[in-house]
C-alpha atoms as a PDB file:
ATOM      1  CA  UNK A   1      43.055  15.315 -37.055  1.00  0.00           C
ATOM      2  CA  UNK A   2      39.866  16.221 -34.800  1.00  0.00           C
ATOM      3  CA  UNK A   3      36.822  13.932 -34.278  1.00  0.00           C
ATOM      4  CA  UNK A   4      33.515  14.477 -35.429  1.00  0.00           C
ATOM      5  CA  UNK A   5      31.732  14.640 -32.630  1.00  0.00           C
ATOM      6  CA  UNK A   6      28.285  12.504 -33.128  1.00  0.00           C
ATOM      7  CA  UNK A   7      25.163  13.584 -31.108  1.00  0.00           C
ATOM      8  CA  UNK A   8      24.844  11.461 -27.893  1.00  0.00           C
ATOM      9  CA  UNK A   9      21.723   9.219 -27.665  1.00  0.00           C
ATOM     10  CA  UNK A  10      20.614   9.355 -23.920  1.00  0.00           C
ATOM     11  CA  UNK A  11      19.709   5.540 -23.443  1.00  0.00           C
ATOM     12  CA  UNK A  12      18.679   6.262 -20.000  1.00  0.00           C
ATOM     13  CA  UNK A  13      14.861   6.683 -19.301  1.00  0.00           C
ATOM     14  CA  UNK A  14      14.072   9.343 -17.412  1.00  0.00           C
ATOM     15  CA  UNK A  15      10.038   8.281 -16.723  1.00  0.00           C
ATOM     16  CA  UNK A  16       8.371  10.793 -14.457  1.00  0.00           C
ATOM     17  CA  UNK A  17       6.075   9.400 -12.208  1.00  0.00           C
ATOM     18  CA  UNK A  18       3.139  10.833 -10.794  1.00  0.00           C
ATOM     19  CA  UNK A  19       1.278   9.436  -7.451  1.00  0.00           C
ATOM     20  CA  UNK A  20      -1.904  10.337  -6.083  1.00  0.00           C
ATOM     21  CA  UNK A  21      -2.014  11.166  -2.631  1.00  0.00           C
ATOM     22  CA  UNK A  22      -3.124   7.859  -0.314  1.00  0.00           C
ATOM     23  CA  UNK A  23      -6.305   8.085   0.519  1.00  0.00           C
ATOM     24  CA  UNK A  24      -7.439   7.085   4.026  1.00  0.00           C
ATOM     25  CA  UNK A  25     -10.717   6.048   5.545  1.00  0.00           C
ATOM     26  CA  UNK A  26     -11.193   8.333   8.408  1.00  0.00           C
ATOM     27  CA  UNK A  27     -14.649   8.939  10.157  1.00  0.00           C
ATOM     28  CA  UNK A  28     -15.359  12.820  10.515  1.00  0.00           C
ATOM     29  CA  UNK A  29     -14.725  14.623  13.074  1.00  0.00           C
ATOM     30  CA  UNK A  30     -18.111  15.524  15.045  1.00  0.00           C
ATOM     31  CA  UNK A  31     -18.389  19.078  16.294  1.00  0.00           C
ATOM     32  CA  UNK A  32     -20.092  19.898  19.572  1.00  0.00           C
ATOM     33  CA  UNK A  33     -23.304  20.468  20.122  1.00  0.00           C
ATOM     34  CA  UNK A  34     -22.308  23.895  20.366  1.00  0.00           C
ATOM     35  CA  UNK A  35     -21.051  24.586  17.570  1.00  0.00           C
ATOM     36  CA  UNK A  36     -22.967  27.544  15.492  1.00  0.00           C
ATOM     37  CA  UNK A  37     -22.619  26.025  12.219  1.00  0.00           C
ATOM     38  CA  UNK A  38     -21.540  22.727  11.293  1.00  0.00           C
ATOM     39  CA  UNK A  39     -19.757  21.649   8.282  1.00  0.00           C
ATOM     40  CA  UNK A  40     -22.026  19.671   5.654  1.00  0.00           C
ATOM     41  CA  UNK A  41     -19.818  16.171   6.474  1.00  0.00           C
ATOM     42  CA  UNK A  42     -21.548  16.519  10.037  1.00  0.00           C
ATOM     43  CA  UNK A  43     -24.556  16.692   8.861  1.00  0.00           C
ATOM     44  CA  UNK A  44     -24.336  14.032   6.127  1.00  0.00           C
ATOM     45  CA  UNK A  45     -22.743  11.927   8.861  1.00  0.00           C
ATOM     46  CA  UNK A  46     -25.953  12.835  10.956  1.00  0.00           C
ATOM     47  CA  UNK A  47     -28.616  12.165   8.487  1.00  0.00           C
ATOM     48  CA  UNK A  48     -26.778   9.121   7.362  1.00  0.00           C
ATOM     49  CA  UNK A  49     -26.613   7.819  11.472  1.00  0.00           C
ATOM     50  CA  UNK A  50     -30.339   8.745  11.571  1.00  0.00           C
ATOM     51  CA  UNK A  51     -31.498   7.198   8.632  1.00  0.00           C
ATOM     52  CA  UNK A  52     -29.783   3.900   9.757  1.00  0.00           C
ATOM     53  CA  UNK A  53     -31.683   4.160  13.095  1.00  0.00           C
ATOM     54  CA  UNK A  54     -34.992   4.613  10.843  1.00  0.00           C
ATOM     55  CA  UNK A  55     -34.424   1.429   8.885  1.00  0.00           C
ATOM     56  CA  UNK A  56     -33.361  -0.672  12.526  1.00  0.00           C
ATOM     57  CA  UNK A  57     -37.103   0.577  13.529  1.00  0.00           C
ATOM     58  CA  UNK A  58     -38.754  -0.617  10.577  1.00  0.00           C
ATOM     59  CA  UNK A  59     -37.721  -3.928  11.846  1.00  0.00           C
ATOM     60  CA  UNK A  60     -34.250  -3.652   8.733  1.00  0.00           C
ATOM     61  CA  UNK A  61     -36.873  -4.085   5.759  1.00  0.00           C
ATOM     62  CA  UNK A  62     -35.305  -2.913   2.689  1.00  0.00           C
ATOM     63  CA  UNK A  63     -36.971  -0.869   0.387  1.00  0.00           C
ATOM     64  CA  UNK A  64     -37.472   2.620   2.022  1.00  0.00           C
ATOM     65  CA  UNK A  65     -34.308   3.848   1.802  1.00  0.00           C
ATOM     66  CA  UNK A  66     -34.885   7.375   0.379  1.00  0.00           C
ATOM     67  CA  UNK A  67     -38.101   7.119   2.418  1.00  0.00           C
ATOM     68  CA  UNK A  68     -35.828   6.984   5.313  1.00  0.00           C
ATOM     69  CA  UNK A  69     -33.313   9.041   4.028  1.00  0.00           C
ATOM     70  CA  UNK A  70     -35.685  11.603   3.752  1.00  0.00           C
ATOM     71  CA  UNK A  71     -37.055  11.588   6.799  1.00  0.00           C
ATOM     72  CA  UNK A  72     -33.710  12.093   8.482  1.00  0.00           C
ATOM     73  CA  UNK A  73     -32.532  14.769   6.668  1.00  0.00           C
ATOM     74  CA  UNK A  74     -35.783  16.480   7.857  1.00  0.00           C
ATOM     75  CA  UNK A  75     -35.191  15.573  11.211  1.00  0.00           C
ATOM     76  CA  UNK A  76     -31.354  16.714  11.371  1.00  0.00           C
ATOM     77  CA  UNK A  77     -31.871  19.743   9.609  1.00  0.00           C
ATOM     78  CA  UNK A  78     -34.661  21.247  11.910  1.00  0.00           C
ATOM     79  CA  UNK A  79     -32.844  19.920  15.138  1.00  0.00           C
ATOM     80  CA  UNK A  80     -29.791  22.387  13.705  1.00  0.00           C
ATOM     81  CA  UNK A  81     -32.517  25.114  12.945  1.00  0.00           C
ATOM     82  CA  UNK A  82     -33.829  24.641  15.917  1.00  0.00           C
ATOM     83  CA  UNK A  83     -30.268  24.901  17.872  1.00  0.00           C
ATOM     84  CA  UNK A  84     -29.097  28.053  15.693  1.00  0.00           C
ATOM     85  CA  UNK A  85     -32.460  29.840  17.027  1.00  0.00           C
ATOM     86  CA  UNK A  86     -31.929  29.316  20.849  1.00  0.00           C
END
């Protein structure tokens, strides 16, 4: 006489596991001064540099930070106006 065949329990876990992609601390990649147009992480890396520079002059008082932040953003972004005109 035949077997009844019984479903098969699959005791094996088959977990799929999903990784994020590493993430690495690199420092953007500066373009030349010639450069027509440069990509907004060159500029925030500019303004940021700049801003730092502002704060060292003010003798590294905290409190002005968006003063200074501010001010160097103004700074970078007519320096690039001014490079894109000549």
């Amino acid at each position: 006489m035949a077997r009844a065949k019984t479903p098969r329990t699959n005791n094996s876990t088959s977990t799929r596991v999903i990784t994020m992609p590493e993430v690495t601390s690199t420092s953007p990649v500066r373009k030349s001064a010639t450069s027509s147009s440069p990509t907004p992480i060159d500029l925030e890396a500019q303004i940021r540099q700049r801003a730092y520079e502002l704060y060292e002059e003010r003798g590294c008082t905290p409190g002005n930070e968006n003063d200074d932040w501010f001010q160097a953003e103004r700074e970078v972004l007519a320096r690039q106006q001014h490079h894109q005109s000549a």
